[in-house]
N, C-alpha and C. Protein backbone atom coordinates (compact mmCIF):
# COMPACT_ATOMS: atom_id res chain seq x y z
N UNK A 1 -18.11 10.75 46.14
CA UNK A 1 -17.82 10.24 44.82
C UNK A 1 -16.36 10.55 44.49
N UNK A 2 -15.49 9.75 44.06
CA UNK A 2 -14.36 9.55 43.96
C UNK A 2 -13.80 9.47 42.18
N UNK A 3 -13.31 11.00 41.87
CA UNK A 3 -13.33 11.29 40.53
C UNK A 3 -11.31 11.07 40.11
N UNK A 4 -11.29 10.12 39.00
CA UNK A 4 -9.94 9.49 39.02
C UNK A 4 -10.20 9.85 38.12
N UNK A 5 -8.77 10.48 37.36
CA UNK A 5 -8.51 10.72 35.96
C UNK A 5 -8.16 9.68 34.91
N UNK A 6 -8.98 9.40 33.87
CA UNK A 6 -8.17 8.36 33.24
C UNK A 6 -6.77 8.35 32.36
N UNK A 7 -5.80 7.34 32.97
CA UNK A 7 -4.61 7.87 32.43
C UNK A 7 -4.81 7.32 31.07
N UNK A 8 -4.22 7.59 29.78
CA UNK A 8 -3.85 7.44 28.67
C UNK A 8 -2.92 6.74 28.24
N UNK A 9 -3.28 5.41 27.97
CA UNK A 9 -2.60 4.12 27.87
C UNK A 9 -1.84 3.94 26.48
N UNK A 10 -0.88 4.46 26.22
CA UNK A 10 0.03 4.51 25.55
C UNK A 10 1.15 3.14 24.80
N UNK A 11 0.61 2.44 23.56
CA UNK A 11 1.16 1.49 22.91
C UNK A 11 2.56 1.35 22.79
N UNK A 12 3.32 0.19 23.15
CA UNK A 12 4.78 0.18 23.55
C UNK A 12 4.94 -0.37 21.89
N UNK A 13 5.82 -0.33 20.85
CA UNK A 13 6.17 -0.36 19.58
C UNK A 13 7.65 -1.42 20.07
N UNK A 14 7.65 -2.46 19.40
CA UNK A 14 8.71 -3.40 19.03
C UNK A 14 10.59 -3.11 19.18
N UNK A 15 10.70 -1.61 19.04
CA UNK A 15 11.70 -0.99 19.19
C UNK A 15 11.75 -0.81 20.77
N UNK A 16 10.52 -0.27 21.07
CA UNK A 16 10.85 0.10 22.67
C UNK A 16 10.79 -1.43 23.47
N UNK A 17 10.18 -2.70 23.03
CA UNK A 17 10.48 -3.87 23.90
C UNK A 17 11.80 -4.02 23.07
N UNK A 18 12.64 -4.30 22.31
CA UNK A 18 13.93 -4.51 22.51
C UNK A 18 15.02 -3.80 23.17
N UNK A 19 14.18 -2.70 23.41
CA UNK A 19 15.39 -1.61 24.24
C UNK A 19 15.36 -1.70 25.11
N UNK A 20 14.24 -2.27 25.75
CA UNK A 20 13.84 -2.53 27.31
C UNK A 20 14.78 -3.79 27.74
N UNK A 21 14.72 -4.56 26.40
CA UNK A 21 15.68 -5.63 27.00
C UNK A 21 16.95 -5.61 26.90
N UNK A 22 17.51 -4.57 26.82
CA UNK A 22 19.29 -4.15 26.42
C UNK A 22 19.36 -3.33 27.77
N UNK A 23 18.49 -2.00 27.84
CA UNK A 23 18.53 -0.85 28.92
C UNK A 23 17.50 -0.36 29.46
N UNK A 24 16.98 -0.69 31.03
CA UNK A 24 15.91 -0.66 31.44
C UNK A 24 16.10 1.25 31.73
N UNK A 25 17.27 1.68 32.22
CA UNK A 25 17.29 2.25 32.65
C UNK A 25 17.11 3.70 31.62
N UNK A 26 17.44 3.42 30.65
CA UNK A 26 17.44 4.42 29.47
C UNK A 26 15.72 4.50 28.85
N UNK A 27 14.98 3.34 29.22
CA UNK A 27 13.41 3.82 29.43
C UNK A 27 12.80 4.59 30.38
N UNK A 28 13.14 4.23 31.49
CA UNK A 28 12.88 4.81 32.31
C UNK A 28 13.53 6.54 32.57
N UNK A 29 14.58 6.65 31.83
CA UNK A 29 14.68 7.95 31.77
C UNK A 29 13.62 8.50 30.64
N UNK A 30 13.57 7.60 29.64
CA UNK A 30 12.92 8.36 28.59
C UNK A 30 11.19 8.52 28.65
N UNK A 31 10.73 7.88 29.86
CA UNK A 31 9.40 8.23 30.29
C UNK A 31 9.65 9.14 31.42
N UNK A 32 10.41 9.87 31.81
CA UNK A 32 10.69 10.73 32.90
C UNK A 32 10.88 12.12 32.52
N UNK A 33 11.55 11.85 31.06
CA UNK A 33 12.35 13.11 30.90
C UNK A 33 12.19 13.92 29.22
N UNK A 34 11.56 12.32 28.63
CA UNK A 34 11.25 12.45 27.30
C UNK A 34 12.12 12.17 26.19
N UNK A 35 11.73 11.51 25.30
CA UNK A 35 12.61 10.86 24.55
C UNK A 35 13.83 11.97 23.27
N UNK A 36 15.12 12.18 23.48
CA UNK A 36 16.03 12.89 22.97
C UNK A 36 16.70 11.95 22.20
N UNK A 37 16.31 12.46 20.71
CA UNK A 37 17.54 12.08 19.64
C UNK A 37 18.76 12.87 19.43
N UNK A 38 19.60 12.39 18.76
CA UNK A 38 20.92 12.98 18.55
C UNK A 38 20.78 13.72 17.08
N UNK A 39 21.67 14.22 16.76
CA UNK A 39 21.58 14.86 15.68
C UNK A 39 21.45 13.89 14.15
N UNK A 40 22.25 13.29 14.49
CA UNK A 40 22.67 12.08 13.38
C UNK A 40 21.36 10.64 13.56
N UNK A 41 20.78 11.15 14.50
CA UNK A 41 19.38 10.22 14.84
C UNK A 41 18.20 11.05 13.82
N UNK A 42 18.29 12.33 14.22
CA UNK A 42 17.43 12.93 13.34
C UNK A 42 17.36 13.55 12.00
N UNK A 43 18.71 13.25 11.42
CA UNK A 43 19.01 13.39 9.96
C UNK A 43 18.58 11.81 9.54
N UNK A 44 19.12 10.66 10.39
CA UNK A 44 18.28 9.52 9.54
C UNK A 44 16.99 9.36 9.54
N UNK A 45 16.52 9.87 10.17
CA UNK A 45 15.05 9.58 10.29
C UNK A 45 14.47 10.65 9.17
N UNK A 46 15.03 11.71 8.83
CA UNK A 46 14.53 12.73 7.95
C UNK A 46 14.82 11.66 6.22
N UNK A 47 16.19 11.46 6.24
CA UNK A 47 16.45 10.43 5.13
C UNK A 47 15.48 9.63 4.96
N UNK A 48 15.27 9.05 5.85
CA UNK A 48 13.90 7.71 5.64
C UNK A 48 12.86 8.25 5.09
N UNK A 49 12.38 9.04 5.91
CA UNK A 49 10.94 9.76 5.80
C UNK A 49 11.58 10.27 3.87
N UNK A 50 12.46 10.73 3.57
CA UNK A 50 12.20 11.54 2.26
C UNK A 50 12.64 10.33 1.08
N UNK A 51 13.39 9.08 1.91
CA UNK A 51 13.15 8.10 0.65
C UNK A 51 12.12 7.57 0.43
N UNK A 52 11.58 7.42 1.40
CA UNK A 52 9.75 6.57 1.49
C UNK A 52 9.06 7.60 0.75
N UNK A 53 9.00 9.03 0.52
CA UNK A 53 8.32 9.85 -0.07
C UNK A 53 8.97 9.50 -1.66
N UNK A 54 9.76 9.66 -2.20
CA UNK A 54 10.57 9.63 -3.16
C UNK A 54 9.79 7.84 -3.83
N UNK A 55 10.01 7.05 -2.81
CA UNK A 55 9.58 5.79 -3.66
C UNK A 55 8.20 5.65 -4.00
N UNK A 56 7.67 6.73 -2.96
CA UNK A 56 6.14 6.86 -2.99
C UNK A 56 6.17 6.67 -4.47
N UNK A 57 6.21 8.54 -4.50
CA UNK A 57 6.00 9.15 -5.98
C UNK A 57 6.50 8.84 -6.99
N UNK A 58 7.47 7.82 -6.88
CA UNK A 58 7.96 6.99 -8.03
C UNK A 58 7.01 5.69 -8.51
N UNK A 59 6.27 5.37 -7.72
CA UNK A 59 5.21 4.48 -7.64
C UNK A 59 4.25 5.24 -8.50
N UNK A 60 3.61 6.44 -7.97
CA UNK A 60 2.81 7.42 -8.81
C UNK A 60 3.66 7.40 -10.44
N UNK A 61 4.50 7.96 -10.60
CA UNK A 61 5.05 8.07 -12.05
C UNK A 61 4.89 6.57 -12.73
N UNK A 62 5.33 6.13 -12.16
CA UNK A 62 5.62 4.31 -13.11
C UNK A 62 3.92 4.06 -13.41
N UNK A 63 3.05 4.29 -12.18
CA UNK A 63 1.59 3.67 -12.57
C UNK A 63 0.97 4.42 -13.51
N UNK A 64 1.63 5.87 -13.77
CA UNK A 64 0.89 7.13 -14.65
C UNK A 64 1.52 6.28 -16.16
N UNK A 65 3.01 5.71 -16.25
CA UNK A 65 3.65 5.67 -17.82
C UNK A 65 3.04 4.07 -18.05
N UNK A 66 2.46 3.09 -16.85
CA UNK A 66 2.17 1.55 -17.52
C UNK A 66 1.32 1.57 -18.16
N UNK A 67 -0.18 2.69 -18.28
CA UNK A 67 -1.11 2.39 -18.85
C UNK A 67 -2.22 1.99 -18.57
N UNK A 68 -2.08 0.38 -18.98
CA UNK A 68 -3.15 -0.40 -18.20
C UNK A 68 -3.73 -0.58 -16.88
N UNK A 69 -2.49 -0.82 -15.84
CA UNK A 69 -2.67 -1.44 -13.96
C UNK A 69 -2.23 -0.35 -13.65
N UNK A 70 -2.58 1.30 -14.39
CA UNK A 70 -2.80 2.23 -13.48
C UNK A 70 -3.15 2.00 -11.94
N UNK A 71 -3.58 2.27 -11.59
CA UNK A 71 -4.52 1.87 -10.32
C UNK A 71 -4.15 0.57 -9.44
N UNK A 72 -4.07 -0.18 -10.32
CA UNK A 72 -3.70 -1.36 -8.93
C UNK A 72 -1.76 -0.68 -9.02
N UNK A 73 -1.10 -0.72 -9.60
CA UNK A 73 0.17 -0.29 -9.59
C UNK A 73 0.17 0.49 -8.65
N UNK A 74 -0.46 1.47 -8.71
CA UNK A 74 -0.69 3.11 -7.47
C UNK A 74 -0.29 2.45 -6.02
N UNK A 75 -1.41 1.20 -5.85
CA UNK A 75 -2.37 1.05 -4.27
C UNK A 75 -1.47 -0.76 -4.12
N UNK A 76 -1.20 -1.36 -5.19
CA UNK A 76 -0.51 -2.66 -4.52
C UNK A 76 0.97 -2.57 -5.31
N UNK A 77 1.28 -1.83 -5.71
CA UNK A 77 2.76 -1.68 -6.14
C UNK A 77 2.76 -3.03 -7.35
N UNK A 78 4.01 -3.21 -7.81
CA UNK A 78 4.46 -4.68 -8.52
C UNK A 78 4.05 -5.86 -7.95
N UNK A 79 3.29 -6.62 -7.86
CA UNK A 79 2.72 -7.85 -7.34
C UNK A 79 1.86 -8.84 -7.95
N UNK A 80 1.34 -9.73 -7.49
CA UNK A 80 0.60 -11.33 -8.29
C UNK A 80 -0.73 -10.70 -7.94
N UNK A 81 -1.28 -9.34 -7.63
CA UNK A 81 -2.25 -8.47 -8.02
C UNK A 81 -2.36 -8.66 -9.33
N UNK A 82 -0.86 -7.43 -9.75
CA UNK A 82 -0.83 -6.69 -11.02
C UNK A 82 -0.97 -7.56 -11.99
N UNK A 83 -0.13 -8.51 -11.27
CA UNK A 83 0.26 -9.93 -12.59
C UNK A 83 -1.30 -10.33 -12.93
N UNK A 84 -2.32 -10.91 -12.26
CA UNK A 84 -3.67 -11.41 -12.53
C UNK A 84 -4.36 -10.53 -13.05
N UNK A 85 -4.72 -9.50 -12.95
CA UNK A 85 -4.86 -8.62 -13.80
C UNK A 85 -4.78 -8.32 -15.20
N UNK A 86 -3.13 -8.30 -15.02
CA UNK A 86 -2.79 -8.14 -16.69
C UNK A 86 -3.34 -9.51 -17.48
N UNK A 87 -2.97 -10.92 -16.75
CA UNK A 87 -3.43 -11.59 -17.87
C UNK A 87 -5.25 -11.46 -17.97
N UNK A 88 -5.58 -10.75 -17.38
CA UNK A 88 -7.12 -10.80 -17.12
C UNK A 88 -7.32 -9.78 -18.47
N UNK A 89 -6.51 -9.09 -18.28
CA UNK A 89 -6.82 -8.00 -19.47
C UNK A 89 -6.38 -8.38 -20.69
N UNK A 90 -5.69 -9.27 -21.02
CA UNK A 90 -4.86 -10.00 -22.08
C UNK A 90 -6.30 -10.99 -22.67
N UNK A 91 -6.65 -11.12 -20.94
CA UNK A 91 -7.81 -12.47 -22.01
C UNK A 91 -8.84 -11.36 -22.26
N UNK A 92 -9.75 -10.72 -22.09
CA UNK A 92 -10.51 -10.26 -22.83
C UNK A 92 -10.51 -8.99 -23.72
N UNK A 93 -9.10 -8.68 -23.85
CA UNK A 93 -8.76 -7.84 -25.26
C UNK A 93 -8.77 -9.21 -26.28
N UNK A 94 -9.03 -9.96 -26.07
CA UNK A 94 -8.83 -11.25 -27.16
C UNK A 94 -10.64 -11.32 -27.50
N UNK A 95 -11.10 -11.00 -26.49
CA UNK A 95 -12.18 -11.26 -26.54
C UNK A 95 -13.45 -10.27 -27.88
N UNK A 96 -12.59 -9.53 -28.04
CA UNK A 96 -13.34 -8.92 -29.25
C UNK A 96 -13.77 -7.25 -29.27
N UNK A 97 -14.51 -6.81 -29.88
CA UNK A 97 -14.61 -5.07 -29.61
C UNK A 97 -15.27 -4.55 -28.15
N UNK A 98 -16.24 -5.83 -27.51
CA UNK A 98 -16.32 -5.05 -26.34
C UNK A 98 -15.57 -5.11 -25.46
N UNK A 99 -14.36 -6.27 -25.18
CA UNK A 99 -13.20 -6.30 -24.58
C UNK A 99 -12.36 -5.13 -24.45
N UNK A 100 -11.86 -4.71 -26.17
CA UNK A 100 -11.07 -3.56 -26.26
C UNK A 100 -11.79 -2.43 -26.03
N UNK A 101 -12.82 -2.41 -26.30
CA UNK A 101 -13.71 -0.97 -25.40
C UNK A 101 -13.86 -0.88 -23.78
N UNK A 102 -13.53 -1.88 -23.03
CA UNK A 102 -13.70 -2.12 -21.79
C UNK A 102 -12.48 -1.31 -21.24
N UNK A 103 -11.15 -2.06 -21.85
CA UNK A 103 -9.96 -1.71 -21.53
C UNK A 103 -9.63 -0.31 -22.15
N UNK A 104 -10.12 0.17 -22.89
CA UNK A 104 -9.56 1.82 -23.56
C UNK A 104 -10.25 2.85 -22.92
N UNK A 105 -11.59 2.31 -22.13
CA UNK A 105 -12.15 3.16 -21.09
C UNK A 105 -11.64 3.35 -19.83
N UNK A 106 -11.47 1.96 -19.40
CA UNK A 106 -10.43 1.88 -18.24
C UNK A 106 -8.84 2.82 -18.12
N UNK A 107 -8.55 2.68 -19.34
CA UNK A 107 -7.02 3.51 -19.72
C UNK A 107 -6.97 5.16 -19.86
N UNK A 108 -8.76 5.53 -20.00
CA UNK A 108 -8.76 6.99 -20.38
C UNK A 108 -9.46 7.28 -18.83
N UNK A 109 -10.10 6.33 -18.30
CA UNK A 109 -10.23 6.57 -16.70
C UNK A 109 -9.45 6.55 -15.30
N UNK A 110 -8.31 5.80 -15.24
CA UNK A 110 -7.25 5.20 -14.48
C UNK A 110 -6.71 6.48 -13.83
N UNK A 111 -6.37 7.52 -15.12
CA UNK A 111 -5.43 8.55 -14.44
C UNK A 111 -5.84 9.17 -13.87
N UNK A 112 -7.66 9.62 -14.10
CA UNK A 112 -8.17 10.80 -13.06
C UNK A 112 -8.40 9.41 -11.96
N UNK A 113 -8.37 8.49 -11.71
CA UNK A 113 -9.03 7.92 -10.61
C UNK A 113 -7.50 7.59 -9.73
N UNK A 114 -6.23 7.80 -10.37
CA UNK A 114 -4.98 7.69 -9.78
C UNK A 114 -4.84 8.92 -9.03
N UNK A 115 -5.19 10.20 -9.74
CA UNK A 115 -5.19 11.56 -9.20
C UNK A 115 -5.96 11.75 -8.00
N UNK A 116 -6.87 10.96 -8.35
CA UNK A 116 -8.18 11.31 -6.85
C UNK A 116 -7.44 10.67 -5.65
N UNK A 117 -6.61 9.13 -5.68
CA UNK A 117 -5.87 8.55 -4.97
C UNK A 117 -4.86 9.21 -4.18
N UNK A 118 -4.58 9.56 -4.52
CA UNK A 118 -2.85 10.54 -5.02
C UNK A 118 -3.65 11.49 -3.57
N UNK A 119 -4.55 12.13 -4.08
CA UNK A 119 -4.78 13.43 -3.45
C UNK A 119 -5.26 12.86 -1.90
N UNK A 120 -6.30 11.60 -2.10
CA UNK A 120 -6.54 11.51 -0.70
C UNK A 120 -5.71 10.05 -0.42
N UNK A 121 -5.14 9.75 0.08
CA UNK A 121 -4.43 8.87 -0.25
C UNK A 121 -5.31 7.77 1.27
N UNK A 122 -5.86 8.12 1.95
CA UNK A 122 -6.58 7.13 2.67
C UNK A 122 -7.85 6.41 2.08
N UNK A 123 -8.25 6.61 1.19
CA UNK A 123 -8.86 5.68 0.15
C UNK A 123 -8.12 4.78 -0.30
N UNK A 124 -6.52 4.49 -0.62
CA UNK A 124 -5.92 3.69 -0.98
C UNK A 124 -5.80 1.76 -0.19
N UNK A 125 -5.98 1.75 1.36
CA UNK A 125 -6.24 0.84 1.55
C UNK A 125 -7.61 0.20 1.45
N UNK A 126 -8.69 0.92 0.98
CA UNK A 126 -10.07 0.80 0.57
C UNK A 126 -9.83 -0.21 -0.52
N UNK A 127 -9.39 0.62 -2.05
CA UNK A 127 -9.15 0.49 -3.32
C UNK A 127 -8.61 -0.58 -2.87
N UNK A 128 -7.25 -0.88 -2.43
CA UNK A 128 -6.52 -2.01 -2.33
C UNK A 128 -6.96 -3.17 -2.16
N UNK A 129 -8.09 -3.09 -1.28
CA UNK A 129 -8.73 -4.42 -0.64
C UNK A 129 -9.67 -4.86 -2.16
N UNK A 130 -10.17 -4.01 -2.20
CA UNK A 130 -11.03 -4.40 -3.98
C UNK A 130 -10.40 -4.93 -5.12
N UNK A 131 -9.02 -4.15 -5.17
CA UNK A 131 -8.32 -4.53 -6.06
C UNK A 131 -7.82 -6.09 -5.66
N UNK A 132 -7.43 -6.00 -5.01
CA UNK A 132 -7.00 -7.69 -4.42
C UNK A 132 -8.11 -9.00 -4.40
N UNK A 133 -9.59 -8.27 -4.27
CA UNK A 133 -10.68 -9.35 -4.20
C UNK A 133 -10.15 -9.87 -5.73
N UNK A 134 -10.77 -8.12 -6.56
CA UNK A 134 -10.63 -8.42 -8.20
C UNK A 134 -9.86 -9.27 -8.55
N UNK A 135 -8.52 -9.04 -8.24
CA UNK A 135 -7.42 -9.76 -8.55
C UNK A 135 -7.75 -11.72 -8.51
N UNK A 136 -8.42 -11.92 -7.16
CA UNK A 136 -8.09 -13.31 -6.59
C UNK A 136 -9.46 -13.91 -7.40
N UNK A 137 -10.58 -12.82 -8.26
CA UNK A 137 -11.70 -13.88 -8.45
C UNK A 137 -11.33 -13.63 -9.99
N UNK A 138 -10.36 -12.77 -10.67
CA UNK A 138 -9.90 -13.02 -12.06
C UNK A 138 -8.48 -14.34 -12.06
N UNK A 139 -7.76 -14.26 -10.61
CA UNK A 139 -6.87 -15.57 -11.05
C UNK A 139 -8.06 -16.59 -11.15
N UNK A 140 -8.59 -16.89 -10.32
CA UNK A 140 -9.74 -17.79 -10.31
C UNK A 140 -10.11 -18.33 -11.34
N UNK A 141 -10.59 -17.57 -11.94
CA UNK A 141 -11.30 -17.42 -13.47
C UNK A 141 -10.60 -18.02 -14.57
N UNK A 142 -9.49 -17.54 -14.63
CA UNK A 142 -8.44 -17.40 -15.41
C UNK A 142 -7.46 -19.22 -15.71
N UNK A 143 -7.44 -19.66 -13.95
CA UNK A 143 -6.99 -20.87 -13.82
C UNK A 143 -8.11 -21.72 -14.29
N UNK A 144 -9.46 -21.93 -14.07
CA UNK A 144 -10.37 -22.62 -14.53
C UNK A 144 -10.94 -22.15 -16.13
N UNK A 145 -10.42 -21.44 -16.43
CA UNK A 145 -10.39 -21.49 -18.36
C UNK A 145 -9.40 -22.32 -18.84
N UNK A 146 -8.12 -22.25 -17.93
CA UNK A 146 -6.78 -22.81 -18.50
C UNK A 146 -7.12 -24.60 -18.06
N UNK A 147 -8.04 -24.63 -16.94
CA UNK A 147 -8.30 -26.30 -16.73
C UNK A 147 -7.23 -26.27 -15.26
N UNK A 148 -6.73 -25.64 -14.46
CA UNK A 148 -5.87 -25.79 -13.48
C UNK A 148 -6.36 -25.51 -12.59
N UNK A 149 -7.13 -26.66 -12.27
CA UNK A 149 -8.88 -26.65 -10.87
C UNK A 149 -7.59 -26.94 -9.71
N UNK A 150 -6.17 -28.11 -10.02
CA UNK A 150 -5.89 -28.20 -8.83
C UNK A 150 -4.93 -27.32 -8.02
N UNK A 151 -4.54 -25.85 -8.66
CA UNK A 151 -3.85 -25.02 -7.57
C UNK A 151 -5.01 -24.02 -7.11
């Protein structure tokens, strides 16, 4: 019986096929020898990493001060999410006291359910996908109140 180790098939990323096509030879060192950044390689990459954190949590602050699209703000940022939404919430605060009770519950719930986000943040493409159904069956809604069956 003939016992072969299985090697560990390792995903080539978009960066490494363009480099392949500039310098074969600088892959092939870097599967030989292991891949070495420069100093000024690894201060940008630290930059990146701490602006992407920075815009994160600026995302967190802005969705904590809007109020309402707590939550979709958090998980789809500024988008034709947020936008359907809001007018979703526009039409049934019109709609009378159980409207505005809908939405003032939602507003006193948002932040602990932003916090729970926040903390595990792999629930966020979960939420997202919901939020986006929500989103596409309130434009829905929203266009066939207004009479605009044909977009």
């Amino acid at each position: 019986m003939v016992h072969r180790k299985k090697r560990m098939i390792r995903s080539v990323t978009a960066s490494e096929l363009a480099q392949m096509g500039m310098c074969e030879r600088l892959i092939v060192f870097e599967r030989r020898h292991g891949k070495r950044s420069s100093a000024n390689q690894r201060a940008a990459r630290q930059r990146g990493l701490t602006e992407h954190e920075r815009f994160y949590q600026e995302a967190v602050r802005a969705s904590n001060k809007k109020g309402y699209c707590d939550i979709a703000m958090l998980v789809c940022r500024e988008g034709p999410e947020v936008a359907a939404l809001r007018s979703l919430r526009e039409w049934i605060s019109r709609k009378g006291t159980l409207g505005r009770w809908l939405i003032g519950g939602y507003c006193r719930l948002a932040p602990a359910v932003c916090a729970v986000l926040v903390r595990h943040s792999w629930l966020q493409p979960l939420v997202r996908t919901l939020i986006r159904t929500v989103a596409w069956v309130a434009g829905c809604a929203l266009r066939l109140k207004r009479g605009d069956r044909d977009r």
